[in-house]
Each structure stands twice: as C-alpha cells, then as structure tokens.
PDB file of N, CA and C in Angstrom:
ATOM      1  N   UNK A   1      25.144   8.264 -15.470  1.00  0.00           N
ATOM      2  CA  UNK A   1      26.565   8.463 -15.712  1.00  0.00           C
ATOM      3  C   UNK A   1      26.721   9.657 -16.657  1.00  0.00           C
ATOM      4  N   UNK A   2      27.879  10.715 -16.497  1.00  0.00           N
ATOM      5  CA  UNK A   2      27.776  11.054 -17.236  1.00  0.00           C
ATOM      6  C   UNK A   2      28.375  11.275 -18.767  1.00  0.00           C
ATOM      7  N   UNK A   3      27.898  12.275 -19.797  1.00  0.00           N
ATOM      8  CA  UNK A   3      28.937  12.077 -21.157  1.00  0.00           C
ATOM      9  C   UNK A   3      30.546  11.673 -21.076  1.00  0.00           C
ATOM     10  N   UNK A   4      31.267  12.128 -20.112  1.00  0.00           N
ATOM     11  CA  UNK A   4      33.052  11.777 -20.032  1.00  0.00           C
ATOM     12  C   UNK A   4      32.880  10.298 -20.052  1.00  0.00           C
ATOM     13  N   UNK A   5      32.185  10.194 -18.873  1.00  0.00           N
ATOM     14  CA  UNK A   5      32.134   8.566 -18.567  1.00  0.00           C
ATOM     15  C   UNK A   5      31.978   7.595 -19.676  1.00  0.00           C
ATOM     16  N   UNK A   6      30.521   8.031 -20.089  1.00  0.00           N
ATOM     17  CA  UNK A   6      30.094   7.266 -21.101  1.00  0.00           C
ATOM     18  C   UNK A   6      30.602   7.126 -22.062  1.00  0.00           C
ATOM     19  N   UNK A   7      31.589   8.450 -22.631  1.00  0.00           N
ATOM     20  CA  UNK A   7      32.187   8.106 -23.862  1.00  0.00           C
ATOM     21  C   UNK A   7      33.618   7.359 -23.709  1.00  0.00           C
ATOM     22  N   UNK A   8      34.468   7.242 -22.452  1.00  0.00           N
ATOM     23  CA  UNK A   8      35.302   6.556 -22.010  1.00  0.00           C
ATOM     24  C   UNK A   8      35.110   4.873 -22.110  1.00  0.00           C
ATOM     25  N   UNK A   9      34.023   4.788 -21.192  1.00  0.00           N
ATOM     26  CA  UNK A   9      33.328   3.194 -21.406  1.00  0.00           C
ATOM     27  C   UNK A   9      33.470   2.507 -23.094  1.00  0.00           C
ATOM     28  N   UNK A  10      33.056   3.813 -23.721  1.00  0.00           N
ATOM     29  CA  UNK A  10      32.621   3.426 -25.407  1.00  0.00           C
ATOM     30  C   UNK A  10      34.098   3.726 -25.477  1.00  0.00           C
ATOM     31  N   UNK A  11      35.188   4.323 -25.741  1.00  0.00           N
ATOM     32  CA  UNK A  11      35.817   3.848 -26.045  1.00  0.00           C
ATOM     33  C   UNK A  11      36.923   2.781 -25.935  1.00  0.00           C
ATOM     34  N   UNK A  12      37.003   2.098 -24.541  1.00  0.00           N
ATOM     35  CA  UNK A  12      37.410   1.279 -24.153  1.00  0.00           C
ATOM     36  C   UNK A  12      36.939  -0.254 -24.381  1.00  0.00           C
ATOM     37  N   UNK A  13      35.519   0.336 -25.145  1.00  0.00           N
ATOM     38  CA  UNK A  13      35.342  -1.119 -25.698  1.00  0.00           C
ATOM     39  C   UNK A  13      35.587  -1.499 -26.725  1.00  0.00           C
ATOM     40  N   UNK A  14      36.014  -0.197 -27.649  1.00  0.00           N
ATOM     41  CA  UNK A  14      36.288  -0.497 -28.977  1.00  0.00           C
ATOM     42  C   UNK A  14      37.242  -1.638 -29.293  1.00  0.00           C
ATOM     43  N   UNK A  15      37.423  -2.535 -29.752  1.00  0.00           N
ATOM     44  CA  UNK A  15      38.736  -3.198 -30.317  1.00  0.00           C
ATOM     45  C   UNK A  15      39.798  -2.232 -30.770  1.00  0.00           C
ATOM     46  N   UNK A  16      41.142  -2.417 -30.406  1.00  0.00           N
ATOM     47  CA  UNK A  16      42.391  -2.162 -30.870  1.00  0.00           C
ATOM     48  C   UNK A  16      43.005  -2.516 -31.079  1.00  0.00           C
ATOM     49  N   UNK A  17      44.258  -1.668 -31.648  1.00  0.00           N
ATOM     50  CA  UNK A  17      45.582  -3.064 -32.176  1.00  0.00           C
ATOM     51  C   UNK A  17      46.347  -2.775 -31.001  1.00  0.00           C
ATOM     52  N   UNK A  18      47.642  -3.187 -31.336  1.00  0.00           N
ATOM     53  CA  UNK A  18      48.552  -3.439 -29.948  1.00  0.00           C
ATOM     54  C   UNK A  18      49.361  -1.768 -29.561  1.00  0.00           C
ATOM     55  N   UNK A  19      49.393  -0.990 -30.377  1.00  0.00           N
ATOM     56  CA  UNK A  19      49.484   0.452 -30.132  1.00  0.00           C
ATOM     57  C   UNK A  19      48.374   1.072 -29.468  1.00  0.00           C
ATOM     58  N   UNK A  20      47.113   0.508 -29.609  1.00  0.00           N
ATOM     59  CA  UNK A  20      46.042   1.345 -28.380  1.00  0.00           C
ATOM     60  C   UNK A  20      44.976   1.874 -29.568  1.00  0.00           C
ATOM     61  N   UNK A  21      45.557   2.266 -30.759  1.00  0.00           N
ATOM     62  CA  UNK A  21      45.018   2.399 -31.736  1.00  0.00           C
ATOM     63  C   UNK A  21      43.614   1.625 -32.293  1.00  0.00           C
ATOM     64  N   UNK A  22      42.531   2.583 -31.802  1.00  0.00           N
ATOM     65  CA  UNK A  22      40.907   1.934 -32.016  1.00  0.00           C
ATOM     66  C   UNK A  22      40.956   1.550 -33.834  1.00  0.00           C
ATOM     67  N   UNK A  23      40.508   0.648 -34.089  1.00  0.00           N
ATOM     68  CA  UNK A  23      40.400   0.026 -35.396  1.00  0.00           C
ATOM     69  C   UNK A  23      39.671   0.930 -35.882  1.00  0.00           C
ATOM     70  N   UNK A  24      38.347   1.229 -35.772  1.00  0.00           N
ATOM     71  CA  UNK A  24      37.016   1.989 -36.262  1.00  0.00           C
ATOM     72  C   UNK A  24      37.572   3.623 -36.525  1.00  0.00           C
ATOM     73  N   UNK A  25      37.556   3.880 -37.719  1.00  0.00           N
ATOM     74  CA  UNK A  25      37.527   5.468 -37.458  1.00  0.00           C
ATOM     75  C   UNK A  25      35.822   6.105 -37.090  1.00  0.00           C
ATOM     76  N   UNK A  26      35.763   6.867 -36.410  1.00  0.00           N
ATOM     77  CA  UNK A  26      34.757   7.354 -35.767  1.00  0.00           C
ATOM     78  C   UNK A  26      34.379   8.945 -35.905  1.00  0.00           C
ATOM     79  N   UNK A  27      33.551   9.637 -36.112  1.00  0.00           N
ATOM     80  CA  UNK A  27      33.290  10.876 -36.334  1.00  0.00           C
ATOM     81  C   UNK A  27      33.076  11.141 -34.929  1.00  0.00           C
ATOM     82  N   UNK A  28      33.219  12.874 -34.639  1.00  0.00           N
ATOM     83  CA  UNK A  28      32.642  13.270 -33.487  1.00  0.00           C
ATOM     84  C   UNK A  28      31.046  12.977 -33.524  1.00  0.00           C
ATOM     85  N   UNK A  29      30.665  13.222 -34.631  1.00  0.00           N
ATOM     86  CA  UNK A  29      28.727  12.792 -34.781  1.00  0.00           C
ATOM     87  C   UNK A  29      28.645  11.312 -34.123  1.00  0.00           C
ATOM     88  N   UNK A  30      29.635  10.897 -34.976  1.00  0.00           N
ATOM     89  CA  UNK A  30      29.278   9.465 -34.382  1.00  0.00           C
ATOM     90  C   UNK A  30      29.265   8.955 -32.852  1.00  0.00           C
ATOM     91  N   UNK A  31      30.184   9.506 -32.441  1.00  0.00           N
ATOM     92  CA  UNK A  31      30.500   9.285 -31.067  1.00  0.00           C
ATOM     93  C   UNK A  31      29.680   9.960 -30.352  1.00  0.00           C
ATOM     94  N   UNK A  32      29.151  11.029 -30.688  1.00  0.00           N
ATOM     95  CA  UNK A  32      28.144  11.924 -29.644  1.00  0.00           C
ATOM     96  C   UNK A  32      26.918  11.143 -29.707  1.00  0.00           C
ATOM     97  N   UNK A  33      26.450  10.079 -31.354  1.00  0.00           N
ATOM     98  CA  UNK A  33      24.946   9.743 -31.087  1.00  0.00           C
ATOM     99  C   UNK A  33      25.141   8.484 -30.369  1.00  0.00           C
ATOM    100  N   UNK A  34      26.184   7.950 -30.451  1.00  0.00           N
ATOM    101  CA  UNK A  34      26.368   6.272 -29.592  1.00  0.00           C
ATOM    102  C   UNK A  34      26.352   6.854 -28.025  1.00  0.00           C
ATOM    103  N   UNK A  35      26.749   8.138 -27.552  1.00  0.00           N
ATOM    104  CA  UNK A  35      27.251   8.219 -26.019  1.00  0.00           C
ATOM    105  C   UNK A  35      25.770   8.822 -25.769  1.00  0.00           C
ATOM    106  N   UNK A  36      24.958   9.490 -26.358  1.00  0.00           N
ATOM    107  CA  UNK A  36      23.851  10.403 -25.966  1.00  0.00           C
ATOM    108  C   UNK A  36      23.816  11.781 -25.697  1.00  0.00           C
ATOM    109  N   UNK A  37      25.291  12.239 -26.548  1.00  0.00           N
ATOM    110  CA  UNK A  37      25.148  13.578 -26.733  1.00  0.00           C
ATOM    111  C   UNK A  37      25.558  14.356 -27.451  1.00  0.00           C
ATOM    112  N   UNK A  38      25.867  15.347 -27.445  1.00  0.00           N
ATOM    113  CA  UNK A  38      26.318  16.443 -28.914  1.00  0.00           C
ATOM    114  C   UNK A  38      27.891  16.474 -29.191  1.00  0.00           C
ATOM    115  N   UNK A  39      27.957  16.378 -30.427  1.00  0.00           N
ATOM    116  CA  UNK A  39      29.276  16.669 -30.681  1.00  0.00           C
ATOM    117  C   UNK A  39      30.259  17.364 -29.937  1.00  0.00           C
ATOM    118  N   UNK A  40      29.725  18.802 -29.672  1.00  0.00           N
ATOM    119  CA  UNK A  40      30.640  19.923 -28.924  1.00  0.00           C
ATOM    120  C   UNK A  40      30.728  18.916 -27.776  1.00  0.00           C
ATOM    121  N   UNK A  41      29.846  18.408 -26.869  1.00  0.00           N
ATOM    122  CA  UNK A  41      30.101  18.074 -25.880  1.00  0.00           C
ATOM    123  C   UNK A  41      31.474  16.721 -25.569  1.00  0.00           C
ATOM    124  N   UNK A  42      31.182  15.847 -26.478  1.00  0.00           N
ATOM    125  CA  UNK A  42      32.020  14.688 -26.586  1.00  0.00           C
ATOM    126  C   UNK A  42      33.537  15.440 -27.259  1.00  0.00           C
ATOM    127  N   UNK A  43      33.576  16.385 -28.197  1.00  0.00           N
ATOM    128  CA  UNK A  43      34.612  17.426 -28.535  1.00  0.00           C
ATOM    129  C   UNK A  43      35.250  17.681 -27.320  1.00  0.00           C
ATOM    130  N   UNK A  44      34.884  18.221 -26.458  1.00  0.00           N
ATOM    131  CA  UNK A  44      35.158  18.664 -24.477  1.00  0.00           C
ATOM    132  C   UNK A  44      35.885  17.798 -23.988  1.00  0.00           C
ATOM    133  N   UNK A  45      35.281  16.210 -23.813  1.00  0.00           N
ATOM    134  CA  UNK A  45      35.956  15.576 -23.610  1.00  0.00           C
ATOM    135  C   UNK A  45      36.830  14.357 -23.960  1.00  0.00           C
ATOM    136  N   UNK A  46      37.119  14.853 -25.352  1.00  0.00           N
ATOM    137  CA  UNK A  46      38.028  13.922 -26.184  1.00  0.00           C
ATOM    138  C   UNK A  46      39.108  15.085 -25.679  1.00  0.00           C
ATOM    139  N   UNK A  47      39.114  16.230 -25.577  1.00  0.00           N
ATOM    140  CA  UNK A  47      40.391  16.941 -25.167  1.00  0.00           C
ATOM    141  C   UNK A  47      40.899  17.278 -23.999  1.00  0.00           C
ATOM    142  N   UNK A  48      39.727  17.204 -22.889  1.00  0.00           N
ATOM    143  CA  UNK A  48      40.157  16.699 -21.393  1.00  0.00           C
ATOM    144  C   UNK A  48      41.121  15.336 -21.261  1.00  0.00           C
ATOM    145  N   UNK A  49      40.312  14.554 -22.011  1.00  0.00           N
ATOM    146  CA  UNK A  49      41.644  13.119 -22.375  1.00  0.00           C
ATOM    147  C   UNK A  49      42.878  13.568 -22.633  1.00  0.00           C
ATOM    148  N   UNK A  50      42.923  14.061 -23.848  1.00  0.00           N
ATOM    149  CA  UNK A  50      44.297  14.127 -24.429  1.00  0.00           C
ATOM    150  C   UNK A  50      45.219  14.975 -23.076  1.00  0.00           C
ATOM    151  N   UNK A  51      44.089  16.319 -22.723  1.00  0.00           N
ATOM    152  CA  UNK A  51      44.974  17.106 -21.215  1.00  0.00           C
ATOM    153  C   UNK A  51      46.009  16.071 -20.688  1.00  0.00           C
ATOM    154  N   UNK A  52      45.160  15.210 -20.024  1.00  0.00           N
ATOM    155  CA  UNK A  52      45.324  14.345 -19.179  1.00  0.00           C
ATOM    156  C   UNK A  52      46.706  13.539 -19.692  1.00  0.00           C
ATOM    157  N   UNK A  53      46.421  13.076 -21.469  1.00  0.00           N
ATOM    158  CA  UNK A  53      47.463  12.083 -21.800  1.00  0.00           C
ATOM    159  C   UNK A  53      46.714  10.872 -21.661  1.00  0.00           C
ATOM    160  N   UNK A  54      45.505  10.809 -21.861  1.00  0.00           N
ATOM    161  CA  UNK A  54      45.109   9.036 -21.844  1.00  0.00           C
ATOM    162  C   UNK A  54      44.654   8.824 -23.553  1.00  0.00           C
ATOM    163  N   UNK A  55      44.480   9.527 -24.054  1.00  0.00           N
ATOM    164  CA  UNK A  55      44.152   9.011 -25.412  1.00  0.00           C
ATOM    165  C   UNK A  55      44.927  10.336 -26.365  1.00  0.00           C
ATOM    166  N   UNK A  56      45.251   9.719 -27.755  1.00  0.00           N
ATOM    167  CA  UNK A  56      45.585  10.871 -28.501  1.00  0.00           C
ATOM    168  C   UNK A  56      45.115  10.789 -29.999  1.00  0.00           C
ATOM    169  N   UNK A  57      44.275  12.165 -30.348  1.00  0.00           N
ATOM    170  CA  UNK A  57      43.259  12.208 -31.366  1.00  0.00           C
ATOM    171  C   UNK A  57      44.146  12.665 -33.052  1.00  0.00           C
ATOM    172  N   UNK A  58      44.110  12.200 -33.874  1.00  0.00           N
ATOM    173  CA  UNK A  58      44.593  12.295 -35.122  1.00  0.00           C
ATOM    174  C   UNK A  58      43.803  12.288 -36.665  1.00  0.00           C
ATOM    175  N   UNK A  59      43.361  13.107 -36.738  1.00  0.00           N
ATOM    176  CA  UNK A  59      42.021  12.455 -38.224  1.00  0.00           C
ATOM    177  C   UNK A  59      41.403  11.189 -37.688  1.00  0.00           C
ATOM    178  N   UNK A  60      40.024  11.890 -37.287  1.00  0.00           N
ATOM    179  CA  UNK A  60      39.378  10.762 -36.399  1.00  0.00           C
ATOM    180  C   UNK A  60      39.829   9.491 -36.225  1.00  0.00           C
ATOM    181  N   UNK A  61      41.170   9.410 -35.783  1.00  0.00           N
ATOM    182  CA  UNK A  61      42.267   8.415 -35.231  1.00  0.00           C
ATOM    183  C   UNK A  61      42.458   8.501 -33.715  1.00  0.00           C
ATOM    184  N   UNK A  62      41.696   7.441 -33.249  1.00  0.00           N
ATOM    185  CA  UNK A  62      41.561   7.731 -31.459  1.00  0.00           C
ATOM    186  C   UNK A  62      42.926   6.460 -31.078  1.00  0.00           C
ATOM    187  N   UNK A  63      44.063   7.228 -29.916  1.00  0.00           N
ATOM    188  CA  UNK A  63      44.885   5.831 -29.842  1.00  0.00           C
ATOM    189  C   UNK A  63      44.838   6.470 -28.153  1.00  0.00           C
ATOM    190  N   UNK A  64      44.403   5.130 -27.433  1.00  0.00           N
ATOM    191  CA  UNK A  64      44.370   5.244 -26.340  1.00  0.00           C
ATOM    192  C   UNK A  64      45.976   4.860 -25.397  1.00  0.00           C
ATOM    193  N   UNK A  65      46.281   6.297 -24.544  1.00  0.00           N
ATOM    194  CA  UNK A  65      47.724   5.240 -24.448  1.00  0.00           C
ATOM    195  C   UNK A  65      47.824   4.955 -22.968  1.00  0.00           C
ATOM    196  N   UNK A  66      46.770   5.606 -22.466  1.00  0.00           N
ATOM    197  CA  UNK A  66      46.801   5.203 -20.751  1.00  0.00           C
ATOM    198  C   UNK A  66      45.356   4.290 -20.426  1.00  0.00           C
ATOM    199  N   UNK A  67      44.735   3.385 -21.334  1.00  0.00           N
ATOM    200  CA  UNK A  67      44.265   2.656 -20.799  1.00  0.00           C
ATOM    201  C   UNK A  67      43.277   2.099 -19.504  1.00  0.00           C
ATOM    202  N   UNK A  68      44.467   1.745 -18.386  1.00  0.00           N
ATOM    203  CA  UNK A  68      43.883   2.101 -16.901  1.00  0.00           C
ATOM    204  C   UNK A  68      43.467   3.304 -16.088  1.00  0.00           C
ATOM    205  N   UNK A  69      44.482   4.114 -16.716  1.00  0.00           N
ATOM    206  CA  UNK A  69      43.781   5.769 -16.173  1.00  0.00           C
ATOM    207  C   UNK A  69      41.899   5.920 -16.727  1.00  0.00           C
ATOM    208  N   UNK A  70      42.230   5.780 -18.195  1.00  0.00           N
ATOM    209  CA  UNK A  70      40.649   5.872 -18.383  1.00  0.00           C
ATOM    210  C   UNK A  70      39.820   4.928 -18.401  1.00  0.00           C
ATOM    211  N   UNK A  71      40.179   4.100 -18.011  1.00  0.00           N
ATOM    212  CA  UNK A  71      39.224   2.719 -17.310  1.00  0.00           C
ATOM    213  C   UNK A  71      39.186   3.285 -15.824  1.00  0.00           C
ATOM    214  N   UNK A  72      39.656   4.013 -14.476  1.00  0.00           N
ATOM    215  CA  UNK A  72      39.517   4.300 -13.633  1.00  0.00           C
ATOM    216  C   UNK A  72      38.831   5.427 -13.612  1.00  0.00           C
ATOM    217  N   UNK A  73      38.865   6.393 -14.785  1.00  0.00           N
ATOM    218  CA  UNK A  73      37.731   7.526 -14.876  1.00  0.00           C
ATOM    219  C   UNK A  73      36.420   7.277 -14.941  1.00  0.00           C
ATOM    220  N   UNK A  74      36.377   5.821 -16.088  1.00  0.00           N
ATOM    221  CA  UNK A  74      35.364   5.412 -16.343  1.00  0.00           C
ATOM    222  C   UNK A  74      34.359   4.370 -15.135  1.00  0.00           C
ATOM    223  N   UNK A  75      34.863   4.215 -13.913  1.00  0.00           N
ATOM    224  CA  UNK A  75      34.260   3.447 -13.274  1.00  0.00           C
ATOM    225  C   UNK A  75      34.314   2.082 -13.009  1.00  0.00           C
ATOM    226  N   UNK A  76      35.158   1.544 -13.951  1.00  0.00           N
ATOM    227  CA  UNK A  76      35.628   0.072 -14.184  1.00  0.00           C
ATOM    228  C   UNK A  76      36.656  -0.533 -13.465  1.00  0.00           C
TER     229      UNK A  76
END
C-alpha cells in the first residue's frame, strides 16, 4: 500500500471528538515514522487531503471533515 494510503488508514484510526478533530497532536516526524516514511513525503499528502477537503491541518491539529471520502481513498 502506499504512503497516502497508509497514512489515511492511520489517521482514521485515530480517536476523535465529534468535530472530526484527532485527540493526539501529532508531528509530521511522527506521522512519517508510524506510516514508513519521510516527513516531506507524508507533508505531500496531508495537503493532497486538505486539496481535496477531507481533512484540515492547524498546529499539528488534524480535523478530518470528510471521513468517508478518506476511508474510500484508503481502501476501507
């Protein structure tokens, strides 16, 4: 699978509150060593998301607001 995917999966598993809003604040480091890849890369596609409108990034504040869109990117 690749990095989009994988980091989609990961974030869809995170717990949230009822705004979409992931509990965990998360670094790009962080997220690149949990998905299996580099920052720049997971950087790429935290902003292909936002393109899209499925998640929106704020001081490592991830709030997912389309959900099923990126659960359907992700394979799920």
């Amino acid at each position: 699978m690749d990095l989009p995917r994988r980091l989609a999966k990961l974030l869809l598993s995170q717990p949230r509150s009822d705004d979409g809003v992931i509990r965990e604040k998360m670094t790009q480091e962080e997220l690149a060593r949990l998905v299996g890849g580099t920052r720049q890369s997971v950087n790429v596609a935290l902003r292909g998301f936002e393109r899209r409108g499925w998640i929106e990034v704020r001081d490592r504040i991830v709030m997912v607001k389309q959900a099923a869109a990126l659960s359907r990117f992700a394979g799920n």
